[in-house]
Protein backbone atom coordinates (compact mmCIF):
# COMPACT_ATOMS: atom_id res chain seq x y z
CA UNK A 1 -39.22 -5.44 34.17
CA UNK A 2 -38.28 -7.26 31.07
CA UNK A 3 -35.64 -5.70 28.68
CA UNK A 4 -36.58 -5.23 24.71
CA UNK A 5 -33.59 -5.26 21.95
CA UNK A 6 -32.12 -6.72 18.82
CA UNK A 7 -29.71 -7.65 20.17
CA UNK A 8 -28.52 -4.03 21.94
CA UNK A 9 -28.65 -2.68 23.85
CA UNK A 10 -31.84 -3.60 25.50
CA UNK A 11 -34.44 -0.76 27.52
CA UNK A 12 -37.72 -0.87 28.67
CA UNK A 13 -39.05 0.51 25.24
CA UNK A 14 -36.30 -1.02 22.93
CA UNK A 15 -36.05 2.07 21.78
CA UNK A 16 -32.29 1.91 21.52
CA UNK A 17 -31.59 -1.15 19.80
CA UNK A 18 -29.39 -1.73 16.93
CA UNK A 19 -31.73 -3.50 15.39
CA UNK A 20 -35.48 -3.16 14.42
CA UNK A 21 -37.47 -5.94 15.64
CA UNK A 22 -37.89 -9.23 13.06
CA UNK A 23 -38.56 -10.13 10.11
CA UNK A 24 -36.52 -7.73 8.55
CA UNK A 25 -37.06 -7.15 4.55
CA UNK A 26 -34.63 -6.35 2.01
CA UNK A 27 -34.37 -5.15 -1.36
CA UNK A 28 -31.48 -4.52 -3.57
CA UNK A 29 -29.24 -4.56 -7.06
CA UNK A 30 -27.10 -7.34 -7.01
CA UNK A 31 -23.77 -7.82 -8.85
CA UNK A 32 -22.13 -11.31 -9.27
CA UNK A 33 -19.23 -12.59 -10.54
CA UNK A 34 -18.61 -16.09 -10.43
CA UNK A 35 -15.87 -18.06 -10.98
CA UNK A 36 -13.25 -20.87 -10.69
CA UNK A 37 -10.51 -21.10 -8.10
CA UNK A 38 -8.51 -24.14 -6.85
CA UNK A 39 -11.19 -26.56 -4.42
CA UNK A 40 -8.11 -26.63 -1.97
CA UNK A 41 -8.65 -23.12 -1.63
CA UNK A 42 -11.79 -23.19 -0.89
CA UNK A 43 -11.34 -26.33 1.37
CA UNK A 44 -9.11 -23.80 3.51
CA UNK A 45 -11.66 -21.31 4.67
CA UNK A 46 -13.98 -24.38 5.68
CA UNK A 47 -14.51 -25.51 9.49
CA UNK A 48 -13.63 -29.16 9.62
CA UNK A 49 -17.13 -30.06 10.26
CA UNK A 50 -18.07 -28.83 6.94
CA UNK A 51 -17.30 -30.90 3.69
CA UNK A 52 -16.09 -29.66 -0.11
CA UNK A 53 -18.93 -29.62 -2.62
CA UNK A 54 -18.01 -33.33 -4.49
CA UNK A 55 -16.43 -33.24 -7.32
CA UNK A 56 -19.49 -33.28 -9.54
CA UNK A 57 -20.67 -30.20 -8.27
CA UNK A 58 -17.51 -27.87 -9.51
CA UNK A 59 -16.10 -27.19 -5.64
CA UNK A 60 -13.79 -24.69 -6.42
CA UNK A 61 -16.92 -22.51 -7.98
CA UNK A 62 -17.02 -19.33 -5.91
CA UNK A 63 -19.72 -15.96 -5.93
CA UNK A 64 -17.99 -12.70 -5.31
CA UNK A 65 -21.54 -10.21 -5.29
CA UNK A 66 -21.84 -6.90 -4.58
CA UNK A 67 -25.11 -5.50 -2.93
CA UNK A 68 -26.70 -2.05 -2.71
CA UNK A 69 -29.98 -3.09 0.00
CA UNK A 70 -32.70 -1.09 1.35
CA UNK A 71 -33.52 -3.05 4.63
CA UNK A 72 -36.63 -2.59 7.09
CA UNK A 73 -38.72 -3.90 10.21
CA UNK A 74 -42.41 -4.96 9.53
CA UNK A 75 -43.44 -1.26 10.14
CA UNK A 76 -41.15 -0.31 7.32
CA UNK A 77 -39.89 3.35 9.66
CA UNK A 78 -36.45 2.89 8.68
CA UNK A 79 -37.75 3.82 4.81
CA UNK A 80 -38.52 7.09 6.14
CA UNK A 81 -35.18 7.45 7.46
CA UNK A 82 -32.86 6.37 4.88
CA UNK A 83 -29.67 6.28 7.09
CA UNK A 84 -31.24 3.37 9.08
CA UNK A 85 -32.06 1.02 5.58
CA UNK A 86 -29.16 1.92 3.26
CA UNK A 87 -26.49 -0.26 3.49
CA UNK A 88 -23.57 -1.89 0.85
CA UNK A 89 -22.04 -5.04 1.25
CA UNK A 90 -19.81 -7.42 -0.71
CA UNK A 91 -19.65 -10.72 -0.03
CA UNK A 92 -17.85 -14.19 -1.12
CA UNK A 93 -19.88 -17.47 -1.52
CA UNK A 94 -18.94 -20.89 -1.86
CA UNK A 95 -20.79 -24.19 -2.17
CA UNK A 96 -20.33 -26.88 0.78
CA UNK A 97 -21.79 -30.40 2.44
CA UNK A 98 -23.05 -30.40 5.60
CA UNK A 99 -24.52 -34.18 7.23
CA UNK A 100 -24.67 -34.99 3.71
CA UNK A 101 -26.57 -31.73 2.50
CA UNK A 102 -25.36 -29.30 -0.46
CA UNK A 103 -25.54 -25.41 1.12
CA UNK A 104 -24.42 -22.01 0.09
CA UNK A 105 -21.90 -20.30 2.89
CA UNK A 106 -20.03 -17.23 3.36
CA UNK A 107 -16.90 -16.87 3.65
CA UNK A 108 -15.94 -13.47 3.67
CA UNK A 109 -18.19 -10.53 4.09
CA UNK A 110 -17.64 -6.48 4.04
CA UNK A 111 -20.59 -4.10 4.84
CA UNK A 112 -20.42 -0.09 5.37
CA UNK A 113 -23.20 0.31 7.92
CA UNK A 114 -23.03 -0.91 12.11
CA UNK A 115 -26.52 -2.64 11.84
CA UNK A 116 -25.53 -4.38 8.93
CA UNK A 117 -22.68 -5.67 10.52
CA UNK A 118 -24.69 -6.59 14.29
CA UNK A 119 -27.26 -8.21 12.01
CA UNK A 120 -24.84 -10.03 10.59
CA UNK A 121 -23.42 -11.78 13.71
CA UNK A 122 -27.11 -12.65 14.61
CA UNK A 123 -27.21 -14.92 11.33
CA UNK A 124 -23.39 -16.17 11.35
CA UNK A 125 -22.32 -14.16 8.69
CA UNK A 126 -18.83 -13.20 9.21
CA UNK A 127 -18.93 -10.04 8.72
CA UNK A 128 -16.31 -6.94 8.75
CA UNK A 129 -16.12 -3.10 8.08
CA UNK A 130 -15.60 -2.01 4.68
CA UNK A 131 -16.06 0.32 1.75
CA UNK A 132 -18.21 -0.91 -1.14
CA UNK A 133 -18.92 0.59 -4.32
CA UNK A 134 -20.69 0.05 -7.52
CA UNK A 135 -22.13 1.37 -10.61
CA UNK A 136 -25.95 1.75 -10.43
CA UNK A 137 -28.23 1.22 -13.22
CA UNK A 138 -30.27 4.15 -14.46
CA UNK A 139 -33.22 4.71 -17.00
CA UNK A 140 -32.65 8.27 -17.92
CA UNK A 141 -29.38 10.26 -18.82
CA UNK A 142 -25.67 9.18 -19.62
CA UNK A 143 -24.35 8.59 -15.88
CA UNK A 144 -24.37 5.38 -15.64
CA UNK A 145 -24.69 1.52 -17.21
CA UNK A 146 -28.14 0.89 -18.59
CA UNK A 147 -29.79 -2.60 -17.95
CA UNK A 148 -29.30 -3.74 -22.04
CA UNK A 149 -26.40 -5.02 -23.96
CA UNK A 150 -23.14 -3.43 -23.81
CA UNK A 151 -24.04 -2.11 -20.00
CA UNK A 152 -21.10 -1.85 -18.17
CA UNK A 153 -20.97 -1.71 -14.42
CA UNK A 154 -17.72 -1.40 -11.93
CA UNK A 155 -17.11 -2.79 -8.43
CA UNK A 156 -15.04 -1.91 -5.92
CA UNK A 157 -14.14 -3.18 -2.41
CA UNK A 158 -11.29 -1.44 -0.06
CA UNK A 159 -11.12 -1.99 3.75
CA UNK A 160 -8.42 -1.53 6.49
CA UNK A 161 -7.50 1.71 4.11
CA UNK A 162 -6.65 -0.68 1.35
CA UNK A 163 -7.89 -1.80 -1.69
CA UNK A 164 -9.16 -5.60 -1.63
CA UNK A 165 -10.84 -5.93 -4.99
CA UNK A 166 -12.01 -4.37 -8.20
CA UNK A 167 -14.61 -6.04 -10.85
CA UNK A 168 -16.32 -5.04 -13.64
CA UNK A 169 -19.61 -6.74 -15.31
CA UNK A 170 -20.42 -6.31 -18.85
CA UNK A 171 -24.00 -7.43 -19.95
CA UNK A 172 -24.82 -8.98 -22.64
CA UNK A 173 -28.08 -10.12 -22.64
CA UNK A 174 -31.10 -11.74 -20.53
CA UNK A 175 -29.87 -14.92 -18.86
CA UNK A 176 -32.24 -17.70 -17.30
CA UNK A 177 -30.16 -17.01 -13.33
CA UNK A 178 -27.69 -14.75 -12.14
CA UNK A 179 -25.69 -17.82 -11.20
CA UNK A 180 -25.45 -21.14 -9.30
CA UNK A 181 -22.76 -21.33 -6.35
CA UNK A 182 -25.54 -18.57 -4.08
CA UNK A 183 -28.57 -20.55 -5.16
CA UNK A 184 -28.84 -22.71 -1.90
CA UNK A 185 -29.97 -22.53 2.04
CA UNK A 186 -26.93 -20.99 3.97
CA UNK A 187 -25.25 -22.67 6.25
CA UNK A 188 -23.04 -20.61 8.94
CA UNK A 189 -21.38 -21.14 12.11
CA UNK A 190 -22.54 -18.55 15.00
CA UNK A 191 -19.11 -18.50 16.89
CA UNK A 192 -18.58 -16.00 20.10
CA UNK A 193 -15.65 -16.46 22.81
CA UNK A 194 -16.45 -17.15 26.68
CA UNK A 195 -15.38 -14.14 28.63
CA UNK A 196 -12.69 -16.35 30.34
CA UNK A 197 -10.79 -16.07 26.86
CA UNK A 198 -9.44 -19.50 27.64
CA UNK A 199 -9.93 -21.01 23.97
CA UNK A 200 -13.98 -22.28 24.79
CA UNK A 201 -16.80 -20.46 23.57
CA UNK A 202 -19.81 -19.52 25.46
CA UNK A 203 -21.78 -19.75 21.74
CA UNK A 204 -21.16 -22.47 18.88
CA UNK A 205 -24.08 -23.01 16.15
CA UNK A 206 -24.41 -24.21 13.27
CA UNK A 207 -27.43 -22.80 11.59
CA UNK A 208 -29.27 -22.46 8.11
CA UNK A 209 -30.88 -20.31 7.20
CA UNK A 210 -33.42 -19.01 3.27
CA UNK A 211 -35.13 -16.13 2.46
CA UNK A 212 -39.15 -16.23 2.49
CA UNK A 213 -41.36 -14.20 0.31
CA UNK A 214 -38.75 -13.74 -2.39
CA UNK A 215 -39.13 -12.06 -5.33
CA UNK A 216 -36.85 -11.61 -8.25
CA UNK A 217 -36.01 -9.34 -11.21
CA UNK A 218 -35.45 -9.89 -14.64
CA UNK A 219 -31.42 -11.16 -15.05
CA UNK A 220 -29.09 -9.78 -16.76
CA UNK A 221 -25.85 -11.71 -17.77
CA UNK A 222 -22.27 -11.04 -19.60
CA UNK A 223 -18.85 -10.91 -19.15
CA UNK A 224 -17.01 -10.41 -16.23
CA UNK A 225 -13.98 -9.41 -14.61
CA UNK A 226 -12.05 -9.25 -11.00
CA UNK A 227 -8.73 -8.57 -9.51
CA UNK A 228 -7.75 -9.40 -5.47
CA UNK A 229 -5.02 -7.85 -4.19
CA UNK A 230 -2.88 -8.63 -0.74
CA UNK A 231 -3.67 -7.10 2.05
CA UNK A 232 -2.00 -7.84 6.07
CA UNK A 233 -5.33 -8.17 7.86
CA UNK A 234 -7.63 -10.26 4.65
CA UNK A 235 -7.20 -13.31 3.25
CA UNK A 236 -9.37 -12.64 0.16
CA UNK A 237 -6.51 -13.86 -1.95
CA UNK A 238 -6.53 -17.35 -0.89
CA UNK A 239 -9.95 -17.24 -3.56
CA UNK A 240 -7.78 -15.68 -6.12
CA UNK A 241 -9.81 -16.33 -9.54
CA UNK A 242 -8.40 -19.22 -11.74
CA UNK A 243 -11.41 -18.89 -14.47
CA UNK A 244 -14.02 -16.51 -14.84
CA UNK A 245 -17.64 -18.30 -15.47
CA UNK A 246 -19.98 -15.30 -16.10
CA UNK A 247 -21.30 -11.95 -15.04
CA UNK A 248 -24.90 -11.10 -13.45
CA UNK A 249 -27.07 -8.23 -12.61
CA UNK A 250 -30.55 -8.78 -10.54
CA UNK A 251 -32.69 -7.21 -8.46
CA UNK A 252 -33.65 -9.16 -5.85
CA UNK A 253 -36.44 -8.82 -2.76
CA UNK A 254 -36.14 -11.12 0.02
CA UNK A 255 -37.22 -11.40 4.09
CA UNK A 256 -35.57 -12.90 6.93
CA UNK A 257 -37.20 -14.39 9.08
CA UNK A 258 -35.58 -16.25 11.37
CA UNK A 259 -33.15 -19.64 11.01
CA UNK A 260 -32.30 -23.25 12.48
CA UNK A 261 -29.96 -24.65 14.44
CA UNK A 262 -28.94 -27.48 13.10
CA UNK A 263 -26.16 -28.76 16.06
CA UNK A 264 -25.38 -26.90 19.23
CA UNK A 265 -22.33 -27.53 21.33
């Protein structure tokens, strides 16, 4: 009898799993800030194997984004029950050389929902528990930031029972991208321990992955602002901002549909 599941657990039916079966679509409001921070920094959350952007290509440029998804299987069922597709997440993105190659990777990574966060180990994202907030545009009424100059939108990130981060985005105006440092493939490491727990693991990937069938919104850009704070279990600060480079708002569609493994120990 063969066992279904993504990943778990796995049945007969598959029934249970986490996870719908892939490709699994997305669609979401996107906030970015992006900024400056010092290229050591960033050089210490990076696996030795993994290079610093050069010097050309601003390495200490980091994109903090908050996400507000709608996710889904091909048969799109989870739509119909909300509490399986709605999901926040904020995340931190740097820019890195792999074998020569430039690549977008995540370094640190919050989500609210346990699928999100399965999912995420799947890819190599690294991902952890949190609680994610932030303004939503809206087309009617006074409760909230409208998508036209002088919108203002607020972001917040707390997890462990602390507050991690607060940012605000103020737009301005259309803007030709909502940034530069997430505008590459990914590259991640897929890391899990051997049950021996004698410092080997029984998994160790590195993998890249891109959307397919993407499809973008209009961008909004503008000002920006963000504040990290200490926490005993994060290291969020080690990216503490330096320079703030701009603000962005976009709605963005996107599928996943699988990655490659680029080396395999």
């Amino acid at each position: 009898m063969a066992l279904r599941g993504l990943p778990f657990p796995r049945t007969e039916s598959g029934d249970a799993s986490l996870l719908p079966p892939a490709p699994w679509h997305y669609s979401g409001d996107l906030l970015t800030v992006e900024y400056r921070t010092d290229p050591s920094h960033v050089r210490a959350v990076l696996p030795p194997d993994v290079d610093l952007a050069n010097d050309d290509e601003d390495p200490g440029a980091v994109a903090f984004i908050w996400a507000d998804w709608q996710s889904c299987g091909d048969d799109h069922m989870e739509i119909l029950d909300p509490v399986r597709s709605q999901y926040k997440e904020a995340f931190v993105v740097v820019r890195c050389r792999y074998e020569g190659q430039l690549y977008s990777r995540c370094v640190f990574i919050w989500v609210d929902r346990d699928f999100a966060l399965v999912r995420g180990y799947l890819q190599g994202y690294p991902k952890k528990l949190g609680s994610i907030y932030q303004s939503r545009p809206i087309s009617v009424g006074s409760a909230g930031p409208r998508l036209e100059p002088g919108g203002q939108f607020g972001m917040t990130l707390a997890a462990g029972d602390r507050r991690l981060a607060n940012a605000t985005v103020t737009l301005e105006g259309p803007a030709d991208s909502n940034g530069f440092v997430n505008g590459h493939a990914m590259l991640h490491h897929r890391w899990f321990p051997s049950i021996e727990l004698n410092g080997s693991d029984s998994l160790d990937e590195v993998v890249t992955m891109s959307g397919v069938n993407v499809e973008l919104g209009p961008v909004w850009g503008g000002s920006a602002t963000l504040e990290l704070f200490e926490s005993p279990t994060e290291e969020l600060v080690r990216l503490a901002p330096l320079e703030i480079i701009g603000g962005y708002f976009r709605s963005v569609g996107t599928t996943f549909a699988g990655g490659t493994t680029l080396h395999s120990r």
